[in-house]
N, C-alpha and C. Protein backbone atom coordinates (compact mmCIF):
# COMPACT_ATOMS: atom_id res chain seq x y z
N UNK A 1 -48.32 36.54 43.63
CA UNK A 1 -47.28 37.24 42.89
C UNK A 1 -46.95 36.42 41.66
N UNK A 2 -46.90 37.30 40.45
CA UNK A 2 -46.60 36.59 39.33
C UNK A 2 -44.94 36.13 38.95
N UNK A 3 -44.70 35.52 37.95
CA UNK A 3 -43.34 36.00 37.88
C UNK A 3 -43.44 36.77 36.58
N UNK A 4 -42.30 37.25 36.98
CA UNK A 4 -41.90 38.39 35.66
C UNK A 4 -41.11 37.35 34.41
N UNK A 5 -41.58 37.71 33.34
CA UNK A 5 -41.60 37.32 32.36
C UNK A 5 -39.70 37.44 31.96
N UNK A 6 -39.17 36.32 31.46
CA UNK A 6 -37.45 36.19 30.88
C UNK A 6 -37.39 37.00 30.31
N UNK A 7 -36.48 38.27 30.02
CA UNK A 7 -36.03 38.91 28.43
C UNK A 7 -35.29 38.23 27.58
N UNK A 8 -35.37 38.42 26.35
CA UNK A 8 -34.62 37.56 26.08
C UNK A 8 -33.33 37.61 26.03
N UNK A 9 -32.43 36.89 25.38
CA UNK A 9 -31.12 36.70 25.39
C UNK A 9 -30.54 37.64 25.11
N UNK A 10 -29.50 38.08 25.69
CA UNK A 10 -29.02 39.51 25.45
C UNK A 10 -29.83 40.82 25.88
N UNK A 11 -31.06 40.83 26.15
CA UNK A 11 -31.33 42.03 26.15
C UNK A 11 -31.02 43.05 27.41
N UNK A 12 -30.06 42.27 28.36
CA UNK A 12 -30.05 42.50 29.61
C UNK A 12 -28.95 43.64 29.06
N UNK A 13 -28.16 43.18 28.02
CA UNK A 13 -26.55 43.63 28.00
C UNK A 13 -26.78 45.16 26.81
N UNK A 14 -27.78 45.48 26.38
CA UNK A 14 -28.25 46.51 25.37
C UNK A 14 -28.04 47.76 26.33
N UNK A 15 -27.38 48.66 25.87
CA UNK A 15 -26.79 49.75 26.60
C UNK A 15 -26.32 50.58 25.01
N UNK A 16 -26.25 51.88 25.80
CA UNK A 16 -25.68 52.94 25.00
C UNK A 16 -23.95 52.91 25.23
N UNK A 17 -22.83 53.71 24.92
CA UNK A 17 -22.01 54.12 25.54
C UNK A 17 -21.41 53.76 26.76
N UNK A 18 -20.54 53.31 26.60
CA UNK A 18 -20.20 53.60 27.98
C UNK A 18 -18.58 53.94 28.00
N UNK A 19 -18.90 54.87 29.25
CA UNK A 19 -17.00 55.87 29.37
C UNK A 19 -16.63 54.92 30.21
N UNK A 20 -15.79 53.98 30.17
CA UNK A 20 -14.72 53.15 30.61
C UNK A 20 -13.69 54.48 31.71
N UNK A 21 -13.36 54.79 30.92
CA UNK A 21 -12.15 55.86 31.80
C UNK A 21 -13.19 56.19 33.03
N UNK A 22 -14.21 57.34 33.09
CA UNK A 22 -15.00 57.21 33.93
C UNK A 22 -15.57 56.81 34.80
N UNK A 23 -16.25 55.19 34.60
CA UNK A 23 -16.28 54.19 35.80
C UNK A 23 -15.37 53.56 36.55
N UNK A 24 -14.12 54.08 35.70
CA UNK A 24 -13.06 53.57 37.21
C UNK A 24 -12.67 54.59 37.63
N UNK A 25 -12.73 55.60 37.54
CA UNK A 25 -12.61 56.67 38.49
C UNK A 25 -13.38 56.67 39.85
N UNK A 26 -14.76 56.52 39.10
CA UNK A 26 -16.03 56.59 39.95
C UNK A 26 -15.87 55.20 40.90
N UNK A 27 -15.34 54.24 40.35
CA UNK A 27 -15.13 52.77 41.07
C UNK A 27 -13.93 53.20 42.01
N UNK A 28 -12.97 54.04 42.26
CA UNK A 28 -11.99 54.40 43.08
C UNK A 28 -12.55 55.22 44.41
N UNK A 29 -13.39 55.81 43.54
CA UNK A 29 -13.35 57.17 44.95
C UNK A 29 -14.91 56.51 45.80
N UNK A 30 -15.41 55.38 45.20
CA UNK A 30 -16.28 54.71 45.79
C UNK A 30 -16.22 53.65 46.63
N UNK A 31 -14.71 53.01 46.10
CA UNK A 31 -14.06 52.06 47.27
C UNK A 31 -13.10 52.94 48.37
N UNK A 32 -13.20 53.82 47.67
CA UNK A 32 -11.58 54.64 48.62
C UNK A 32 -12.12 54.82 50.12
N UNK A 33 -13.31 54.95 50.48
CA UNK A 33 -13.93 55.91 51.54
C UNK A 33 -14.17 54.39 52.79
N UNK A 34 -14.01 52.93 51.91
CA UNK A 34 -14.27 52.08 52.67
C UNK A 34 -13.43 50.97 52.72
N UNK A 35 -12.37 51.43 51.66
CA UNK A 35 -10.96 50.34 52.19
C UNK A 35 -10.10 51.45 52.16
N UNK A 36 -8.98 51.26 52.83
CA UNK A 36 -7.82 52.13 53.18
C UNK A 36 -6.46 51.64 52.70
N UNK A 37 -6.95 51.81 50.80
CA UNK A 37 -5.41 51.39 50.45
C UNK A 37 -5.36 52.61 49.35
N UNK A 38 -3.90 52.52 48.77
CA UNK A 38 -3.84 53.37 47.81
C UNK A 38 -4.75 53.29 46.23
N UNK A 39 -5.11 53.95 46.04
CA UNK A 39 -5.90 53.88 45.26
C UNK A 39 -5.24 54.31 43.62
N UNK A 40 -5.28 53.75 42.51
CA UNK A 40 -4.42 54.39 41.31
C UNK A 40 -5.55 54.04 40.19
N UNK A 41 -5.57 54.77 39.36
CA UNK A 41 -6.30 54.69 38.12
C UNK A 41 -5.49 55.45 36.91
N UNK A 42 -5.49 54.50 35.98
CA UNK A 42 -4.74 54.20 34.49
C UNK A 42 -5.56 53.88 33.48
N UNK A 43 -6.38 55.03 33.18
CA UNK A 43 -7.42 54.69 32.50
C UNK A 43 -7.41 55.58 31.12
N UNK A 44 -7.39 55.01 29.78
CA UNK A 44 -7.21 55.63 28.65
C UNK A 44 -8.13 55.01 27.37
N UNK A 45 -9.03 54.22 27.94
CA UNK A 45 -9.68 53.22 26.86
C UNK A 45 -11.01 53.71 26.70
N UNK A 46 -11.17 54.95 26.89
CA UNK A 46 -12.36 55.74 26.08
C UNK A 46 -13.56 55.49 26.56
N UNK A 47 -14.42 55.55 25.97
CA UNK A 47 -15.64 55.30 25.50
C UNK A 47 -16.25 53.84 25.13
N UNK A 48 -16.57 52.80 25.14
CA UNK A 48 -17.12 51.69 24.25
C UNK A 48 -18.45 51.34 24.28
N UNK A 49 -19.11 50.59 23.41
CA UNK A 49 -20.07 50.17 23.40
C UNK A 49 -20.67 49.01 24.25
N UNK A 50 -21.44 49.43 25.23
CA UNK A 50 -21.48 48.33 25.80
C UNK A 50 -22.57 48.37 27.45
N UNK A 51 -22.60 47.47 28.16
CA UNK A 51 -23.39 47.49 29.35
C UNK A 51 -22.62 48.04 30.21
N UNK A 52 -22.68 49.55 31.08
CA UNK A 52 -21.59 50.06 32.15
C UNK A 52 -21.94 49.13 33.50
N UNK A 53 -23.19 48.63 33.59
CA UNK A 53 -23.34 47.80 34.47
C UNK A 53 -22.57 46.69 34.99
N UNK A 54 -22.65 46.00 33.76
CA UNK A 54 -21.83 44.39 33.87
C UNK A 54 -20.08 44.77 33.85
N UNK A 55 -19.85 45.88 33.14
CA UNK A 55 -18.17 46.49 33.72
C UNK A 55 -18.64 46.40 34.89
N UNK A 56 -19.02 47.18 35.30
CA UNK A 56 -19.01 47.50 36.99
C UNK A 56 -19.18 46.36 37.94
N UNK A 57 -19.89 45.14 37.66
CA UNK A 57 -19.94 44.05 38.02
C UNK A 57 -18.50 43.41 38.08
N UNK A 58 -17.85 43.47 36.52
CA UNK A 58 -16.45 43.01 37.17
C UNK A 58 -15.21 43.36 37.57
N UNK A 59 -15.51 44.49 37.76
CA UNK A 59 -14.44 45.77 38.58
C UNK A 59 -14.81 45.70 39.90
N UNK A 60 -16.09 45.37 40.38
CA UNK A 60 -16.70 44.92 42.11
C UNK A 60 -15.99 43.81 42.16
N UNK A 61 -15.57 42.48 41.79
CA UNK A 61 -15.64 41.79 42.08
C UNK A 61 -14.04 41.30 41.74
N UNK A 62 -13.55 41.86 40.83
CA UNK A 62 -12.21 42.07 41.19
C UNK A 62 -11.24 43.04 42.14
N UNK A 63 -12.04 43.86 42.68
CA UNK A 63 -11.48 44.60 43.59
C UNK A 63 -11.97 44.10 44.94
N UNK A 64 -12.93 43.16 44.91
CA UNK A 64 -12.98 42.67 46.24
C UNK A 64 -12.39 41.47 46.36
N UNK A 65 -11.69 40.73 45.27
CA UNK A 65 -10.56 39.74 45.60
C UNK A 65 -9.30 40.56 45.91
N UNK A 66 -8.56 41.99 45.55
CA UNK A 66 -8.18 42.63 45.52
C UNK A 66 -7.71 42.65 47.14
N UNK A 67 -8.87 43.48 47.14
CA UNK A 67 -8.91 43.64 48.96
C UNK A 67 -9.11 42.64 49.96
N UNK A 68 -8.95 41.49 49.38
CA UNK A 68 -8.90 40.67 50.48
C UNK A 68 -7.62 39.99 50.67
N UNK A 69 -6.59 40.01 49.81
CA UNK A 69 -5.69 39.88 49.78
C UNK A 69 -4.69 41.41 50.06
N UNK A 70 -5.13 42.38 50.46
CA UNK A 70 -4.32 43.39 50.60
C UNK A 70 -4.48 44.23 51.97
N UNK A 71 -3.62 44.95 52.54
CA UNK A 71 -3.58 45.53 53.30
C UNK A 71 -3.55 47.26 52.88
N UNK A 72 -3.25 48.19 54.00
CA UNK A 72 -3.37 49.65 54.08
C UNK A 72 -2.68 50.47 53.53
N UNK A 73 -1.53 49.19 53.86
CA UNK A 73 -0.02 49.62 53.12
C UNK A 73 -0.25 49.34 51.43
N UNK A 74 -1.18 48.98 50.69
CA UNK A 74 -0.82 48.34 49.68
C UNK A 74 -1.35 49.13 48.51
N UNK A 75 -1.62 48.87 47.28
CA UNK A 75 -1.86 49.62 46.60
C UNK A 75 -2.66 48.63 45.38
N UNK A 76 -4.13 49.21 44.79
CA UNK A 76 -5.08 48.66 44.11
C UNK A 76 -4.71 49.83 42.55
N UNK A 77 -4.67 49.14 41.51
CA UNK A 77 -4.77 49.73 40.63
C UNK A 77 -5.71 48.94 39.43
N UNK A 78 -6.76 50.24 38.94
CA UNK A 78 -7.47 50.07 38.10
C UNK A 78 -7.14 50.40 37.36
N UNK A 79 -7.59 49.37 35.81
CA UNK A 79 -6.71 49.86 34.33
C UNK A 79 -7.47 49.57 33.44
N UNK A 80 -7.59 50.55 32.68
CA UNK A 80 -8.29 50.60 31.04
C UNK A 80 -7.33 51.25 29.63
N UNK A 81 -7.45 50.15 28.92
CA UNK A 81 -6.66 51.09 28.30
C UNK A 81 -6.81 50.30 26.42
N UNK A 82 -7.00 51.11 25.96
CA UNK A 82 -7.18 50.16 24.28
C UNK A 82 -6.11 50.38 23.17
N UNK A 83 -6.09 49.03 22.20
CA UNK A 83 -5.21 48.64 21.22
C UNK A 83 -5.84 48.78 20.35
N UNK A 84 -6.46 49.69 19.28
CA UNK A 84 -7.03 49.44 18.01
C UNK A 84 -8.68 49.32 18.64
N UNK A 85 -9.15 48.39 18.00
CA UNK A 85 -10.57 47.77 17.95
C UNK A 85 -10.77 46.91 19.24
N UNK A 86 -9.52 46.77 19.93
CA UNK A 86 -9.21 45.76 21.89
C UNK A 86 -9.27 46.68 22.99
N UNK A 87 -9.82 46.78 23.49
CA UNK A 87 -9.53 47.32 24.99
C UNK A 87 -9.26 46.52 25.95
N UNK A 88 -8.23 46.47 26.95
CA UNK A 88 -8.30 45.40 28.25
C UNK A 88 -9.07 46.66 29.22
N UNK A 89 -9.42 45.79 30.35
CA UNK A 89 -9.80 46.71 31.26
C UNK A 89 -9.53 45.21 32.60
N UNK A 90 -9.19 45.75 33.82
CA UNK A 90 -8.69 44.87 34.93
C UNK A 90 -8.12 45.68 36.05
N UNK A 91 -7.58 44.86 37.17
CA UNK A 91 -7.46 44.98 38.53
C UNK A 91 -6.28 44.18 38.87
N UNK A 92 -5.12 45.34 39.16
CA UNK A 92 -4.05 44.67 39.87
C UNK A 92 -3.66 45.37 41.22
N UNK A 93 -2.95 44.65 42.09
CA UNK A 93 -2.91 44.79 43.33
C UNK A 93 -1.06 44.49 43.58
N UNK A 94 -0.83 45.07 44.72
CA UNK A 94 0.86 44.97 45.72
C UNK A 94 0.63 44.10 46.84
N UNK A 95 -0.55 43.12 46.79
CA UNK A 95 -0.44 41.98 47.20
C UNK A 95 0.49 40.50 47.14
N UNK A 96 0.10 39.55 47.62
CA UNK A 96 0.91 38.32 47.18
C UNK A 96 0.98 37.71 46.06
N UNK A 97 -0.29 38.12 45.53
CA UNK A 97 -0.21 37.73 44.24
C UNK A 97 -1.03 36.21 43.83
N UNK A 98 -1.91 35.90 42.67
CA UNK A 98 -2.13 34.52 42.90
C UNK A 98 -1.35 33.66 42.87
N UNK A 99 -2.16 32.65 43.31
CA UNK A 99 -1.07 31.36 43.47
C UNK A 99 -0.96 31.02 41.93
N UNK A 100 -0.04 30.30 41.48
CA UNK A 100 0.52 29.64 40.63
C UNK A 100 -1.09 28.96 39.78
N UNK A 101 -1.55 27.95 40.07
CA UNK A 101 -2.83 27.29 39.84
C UNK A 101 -4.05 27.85 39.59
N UNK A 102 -4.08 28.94 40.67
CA UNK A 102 -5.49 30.00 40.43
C UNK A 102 -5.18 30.51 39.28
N UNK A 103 -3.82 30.90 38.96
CA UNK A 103 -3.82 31.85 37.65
C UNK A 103 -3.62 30.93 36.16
N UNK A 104 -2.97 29.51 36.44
CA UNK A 104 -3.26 28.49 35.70
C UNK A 104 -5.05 28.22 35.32
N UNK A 105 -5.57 28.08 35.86
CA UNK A 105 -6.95 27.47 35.81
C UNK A 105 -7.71 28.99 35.43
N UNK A 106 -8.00 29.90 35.76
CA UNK A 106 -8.14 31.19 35.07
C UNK A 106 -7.91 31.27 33.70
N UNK A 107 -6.56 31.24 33.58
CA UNK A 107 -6.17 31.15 31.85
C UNK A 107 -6.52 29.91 31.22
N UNK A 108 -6.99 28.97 31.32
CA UNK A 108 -7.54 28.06 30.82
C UNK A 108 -8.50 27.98 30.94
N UNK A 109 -9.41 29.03 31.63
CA UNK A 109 -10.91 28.83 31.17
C UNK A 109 -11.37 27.63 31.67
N UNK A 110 -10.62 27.90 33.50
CA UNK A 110 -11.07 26.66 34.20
C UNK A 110 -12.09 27.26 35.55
N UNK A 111 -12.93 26.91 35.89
CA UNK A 111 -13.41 27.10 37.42
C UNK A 111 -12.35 26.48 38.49
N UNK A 112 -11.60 27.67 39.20
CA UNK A 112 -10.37 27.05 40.20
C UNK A 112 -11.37 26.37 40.89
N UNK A 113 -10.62 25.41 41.22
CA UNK A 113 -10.66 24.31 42.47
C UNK A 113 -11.35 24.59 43.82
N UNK A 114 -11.67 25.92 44.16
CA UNK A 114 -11.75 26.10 45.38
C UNK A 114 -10.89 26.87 46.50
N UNK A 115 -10.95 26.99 47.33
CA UNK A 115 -10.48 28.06 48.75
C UNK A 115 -9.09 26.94 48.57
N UNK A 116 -7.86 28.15 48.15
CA UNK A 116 -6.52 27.50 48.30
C UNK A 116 -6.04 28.43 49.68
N UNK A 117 -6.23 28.60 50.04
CA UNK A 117 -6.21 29.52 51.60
C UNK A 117 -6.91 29.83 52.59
N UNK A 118 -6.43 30.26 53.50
CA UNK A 118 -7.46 31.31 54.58
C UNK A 118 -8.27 32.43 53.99
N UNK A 119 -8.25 32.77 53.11
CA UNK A 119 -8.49 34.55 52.30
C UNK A 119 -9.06 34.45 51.13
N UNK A 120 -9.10 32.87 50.13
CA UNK A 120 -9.45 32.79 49.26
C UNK A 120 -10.93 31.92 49.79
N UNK A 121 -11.88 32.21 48.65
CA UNK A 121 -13.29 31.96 49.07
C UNK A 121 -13.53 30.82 47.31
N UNK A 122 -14.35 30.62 46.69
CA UNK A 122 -14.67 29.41 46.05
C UNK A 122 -14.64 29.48 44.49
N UNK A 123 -13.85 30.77 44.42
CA UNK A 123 -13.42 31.19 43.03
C UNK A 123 -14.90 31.18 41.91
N UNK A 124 -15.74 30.95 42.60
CA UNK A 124 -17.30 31.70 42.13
C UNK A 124 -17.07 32.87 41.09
N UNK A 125 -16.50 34.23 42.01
CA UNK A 125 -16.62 35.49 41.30
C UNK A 125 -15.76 35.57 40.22
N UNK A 126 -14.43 34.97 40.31
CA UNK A 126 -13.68 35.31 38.99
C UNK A 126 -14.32 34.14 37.78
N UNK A 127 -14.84 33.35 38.24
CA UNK A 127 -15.70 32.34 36.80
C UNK A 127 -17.19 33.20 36.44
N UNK A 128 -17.50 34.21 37.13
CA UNK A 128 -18.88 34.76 36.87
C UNK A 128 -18.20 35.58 35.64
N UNK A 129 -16.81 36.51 36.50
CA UNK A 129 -16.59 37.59 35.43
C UNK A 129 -16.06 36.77 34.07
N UNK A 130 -15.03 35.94 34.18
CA UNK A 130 -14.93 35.24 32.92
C UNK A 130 -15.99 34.43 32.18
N UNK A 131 -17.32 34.09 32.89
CA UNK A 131 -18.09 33.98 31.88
C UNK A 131 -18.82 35.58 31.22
N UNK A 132 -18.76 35.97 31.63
CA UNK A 132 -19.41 37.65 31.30
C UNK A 132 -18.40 37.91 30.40
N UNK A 133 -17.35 38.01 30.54
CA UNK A 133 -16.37 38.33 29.40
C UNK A 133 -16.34 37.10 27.91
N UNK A 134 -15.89 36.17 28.51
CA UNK A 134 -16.26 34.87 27.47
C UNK A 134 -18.13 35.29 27.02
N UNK A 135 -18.63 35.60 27.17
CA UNK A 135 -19.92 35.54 26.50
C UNK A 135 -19.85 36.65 25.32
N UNK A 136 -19.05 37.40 25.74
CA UNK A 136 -19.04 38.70 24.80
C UNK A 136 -17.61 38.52 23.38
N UNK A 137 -17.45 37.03 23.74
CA UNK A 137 -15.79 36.93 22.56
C UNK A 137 -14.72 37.45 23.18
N UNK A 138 -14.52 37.89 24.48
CA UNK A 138 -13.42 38.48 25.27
C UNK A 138 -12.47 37.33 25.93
N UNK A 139 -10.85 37.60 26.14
CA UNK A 139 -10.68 36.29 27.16
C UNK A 139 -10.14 37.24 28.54
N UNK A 140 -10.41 36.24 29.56
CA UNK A 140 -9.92 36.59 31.29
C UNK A 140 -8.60 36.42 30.70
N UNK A 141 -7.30 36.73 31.52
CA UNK A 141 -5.90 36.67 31.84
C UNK A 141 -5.68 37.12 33.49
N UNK A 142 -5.16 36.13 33.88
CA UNK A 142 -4.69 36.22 35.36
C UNK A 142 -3.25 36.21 35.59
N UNK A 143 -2.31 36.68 36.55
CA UNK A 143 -1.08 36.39 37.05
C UNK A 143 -0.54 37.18 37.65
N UNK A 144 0.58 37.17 37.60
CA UNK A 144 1.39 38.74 38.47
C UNK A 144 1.64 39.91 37.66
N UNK A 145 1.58 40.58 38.51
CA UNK A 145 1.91 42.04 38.09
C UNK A 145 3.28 43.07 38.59
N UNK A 146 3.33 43.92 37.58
CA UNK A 146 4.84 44.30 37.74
C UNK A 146 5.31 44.92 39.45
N UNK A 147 3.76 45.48 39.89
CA UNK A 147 3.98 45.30 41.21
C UNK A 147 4.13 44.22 42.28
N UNK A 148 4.08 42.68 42.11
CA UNK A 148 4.73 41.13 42.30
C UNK A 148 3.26 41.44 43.27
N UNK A 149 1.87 42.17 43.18
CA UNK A 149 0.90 41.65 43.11
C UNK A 149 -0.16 40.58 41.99
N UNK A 150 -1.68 40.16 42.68
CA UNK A 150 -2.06 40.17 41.41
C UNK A 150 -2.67 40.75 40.47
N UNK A 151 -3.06 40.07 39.48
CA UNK A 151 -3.37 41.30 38.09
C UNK A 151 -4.58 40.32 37.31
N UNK A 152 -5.07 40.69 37.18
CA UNK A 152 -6.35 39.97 36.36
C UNK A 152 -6.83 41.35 35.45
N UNK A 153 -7.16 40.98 34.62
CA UNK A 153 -7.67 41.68 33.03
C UNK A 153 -8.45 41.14 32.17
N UNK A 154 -9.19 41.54 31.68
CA UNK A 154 -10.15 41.09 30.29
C UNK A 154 -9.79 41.96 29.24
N UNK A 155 -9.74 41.04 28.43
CA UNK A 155 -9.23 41.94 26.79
C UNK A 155 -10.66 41.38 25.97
N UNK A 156 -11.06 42.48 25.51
CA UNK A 156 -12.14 42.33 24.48
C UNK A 156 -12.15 43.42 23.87
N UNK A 157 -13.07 43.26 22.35
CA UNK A 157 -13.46 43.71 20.84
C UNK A 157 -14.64 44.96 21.45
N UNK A 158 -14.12 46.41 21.08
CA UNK A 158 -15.22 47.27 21.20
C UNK A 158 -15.93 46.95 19.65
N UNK A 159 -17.11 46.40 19.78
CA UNK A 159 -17.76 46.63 18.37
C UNK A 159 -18.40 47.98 17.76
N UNK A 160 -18.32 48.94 19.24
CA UNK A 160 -18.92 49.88 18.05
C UNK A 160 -20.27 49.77 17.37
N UNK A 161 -20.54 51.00 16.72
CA UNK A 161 -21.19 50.75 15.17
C UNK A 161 -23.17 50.56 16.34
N UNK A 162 -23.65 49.99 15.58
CA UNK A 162 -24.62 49.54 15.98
C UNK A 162 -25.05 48.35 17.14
N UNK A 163 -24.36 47.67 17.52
CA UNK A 163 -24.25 46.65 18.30
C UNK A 163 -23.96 46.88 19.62
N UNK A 164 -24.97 46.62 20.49
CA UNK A 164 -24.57 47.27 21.70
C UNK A 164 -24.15 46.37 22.88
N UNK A 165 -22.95 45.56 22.46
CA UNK A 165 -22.41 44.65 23.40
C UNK A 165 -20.80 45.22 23.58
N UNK A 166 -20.13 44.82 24.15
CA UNK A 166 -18.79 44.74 24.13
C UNK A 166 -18.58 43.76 25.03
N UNK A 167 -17.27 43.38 24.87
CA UNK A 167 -16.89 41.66 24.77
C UNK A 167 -16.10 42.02 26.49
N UNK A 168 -15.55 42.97 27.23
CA UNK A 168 -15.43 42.75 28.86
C UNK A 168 -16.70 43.19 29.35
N UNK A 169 -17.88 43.50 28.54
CA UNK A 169 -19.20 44.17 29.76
C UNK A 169 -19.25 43.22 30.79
């Protein structure tokens, strides 16, 4: 067996379009059938340019920190929504909320420390998505949310136009 040859840089992230509003719909009624929480979507950020894949990568992976911190009773909300030429797109929860430090080291564009709990695992996935976002000129933001769950978001630049990146793919 050979190996398959590198693409190069970027070419993974070359995509047409992508409906933001859309994939979190589709990301709701796809978790809904296999976790048993309330499900909400707040989605108004259009269309952007960009990989629907690597969104979807960090909408998986924030909704499965999501759900591990939440129960039946609780409630997951997905959000898109854009400022001009910014869209955030993210995952907040009616959970406990992060700890103090996780959401420190997050916003600083730190790899947390590691399992601060029973429930928390090696903070791997939220440094994958903030490098995926940081690669595109986007920044992570972590902390609480008005539901005194947590809330994690990426804000990034739809470029539009010819360029087929966007800065949360």
């Amino acid at each position: 067996m050979t190996a398959q040859p590198t693409p190069p840089t970027g070419a993974l992230m070359v995509a047409g379009p992508a409906d933001v509003d859309r994939l979190l719909h589709a990301t709701a009624r796809r978790f809904s059938p296999v976790a048993d929480r309330r499900w909400v979507v707040e989605a108004d950020a259009g269309t952007v340019q960009g990989s629907a894949e690597h969104l979807r990568a960090c909408l998986d992976t924030l909704i499965e920190n999501a759900l591990r911190y939440t129960g039946s009773e609780d409630t997951v909300r997905l959000i898109a929504t854009r400022d001009g030429e910014h869209f955030w797109m993210g995952v907040a929860d009616s959970g406990p909320g992060l700890a103090p430090d996780l959401a420190a080291a997050v916003n600083a564009g730190r790899t947390p420390a590691g399992p601060t709990d029973g429930r928390s695992q090696t903070g791997l996935g939220l440094s994958l998505v903030r490098d995926i976002v940081q690669a595109r000129h986007g920044r992570l933001y972590a902390g609480r949310c008005r539901s005194a769950g947590g809330h994690v978001v990426g804000r990034g630049r739809d470029h539009g136009g010819g360029e087929a990146v966007v800065d949360v793919s």
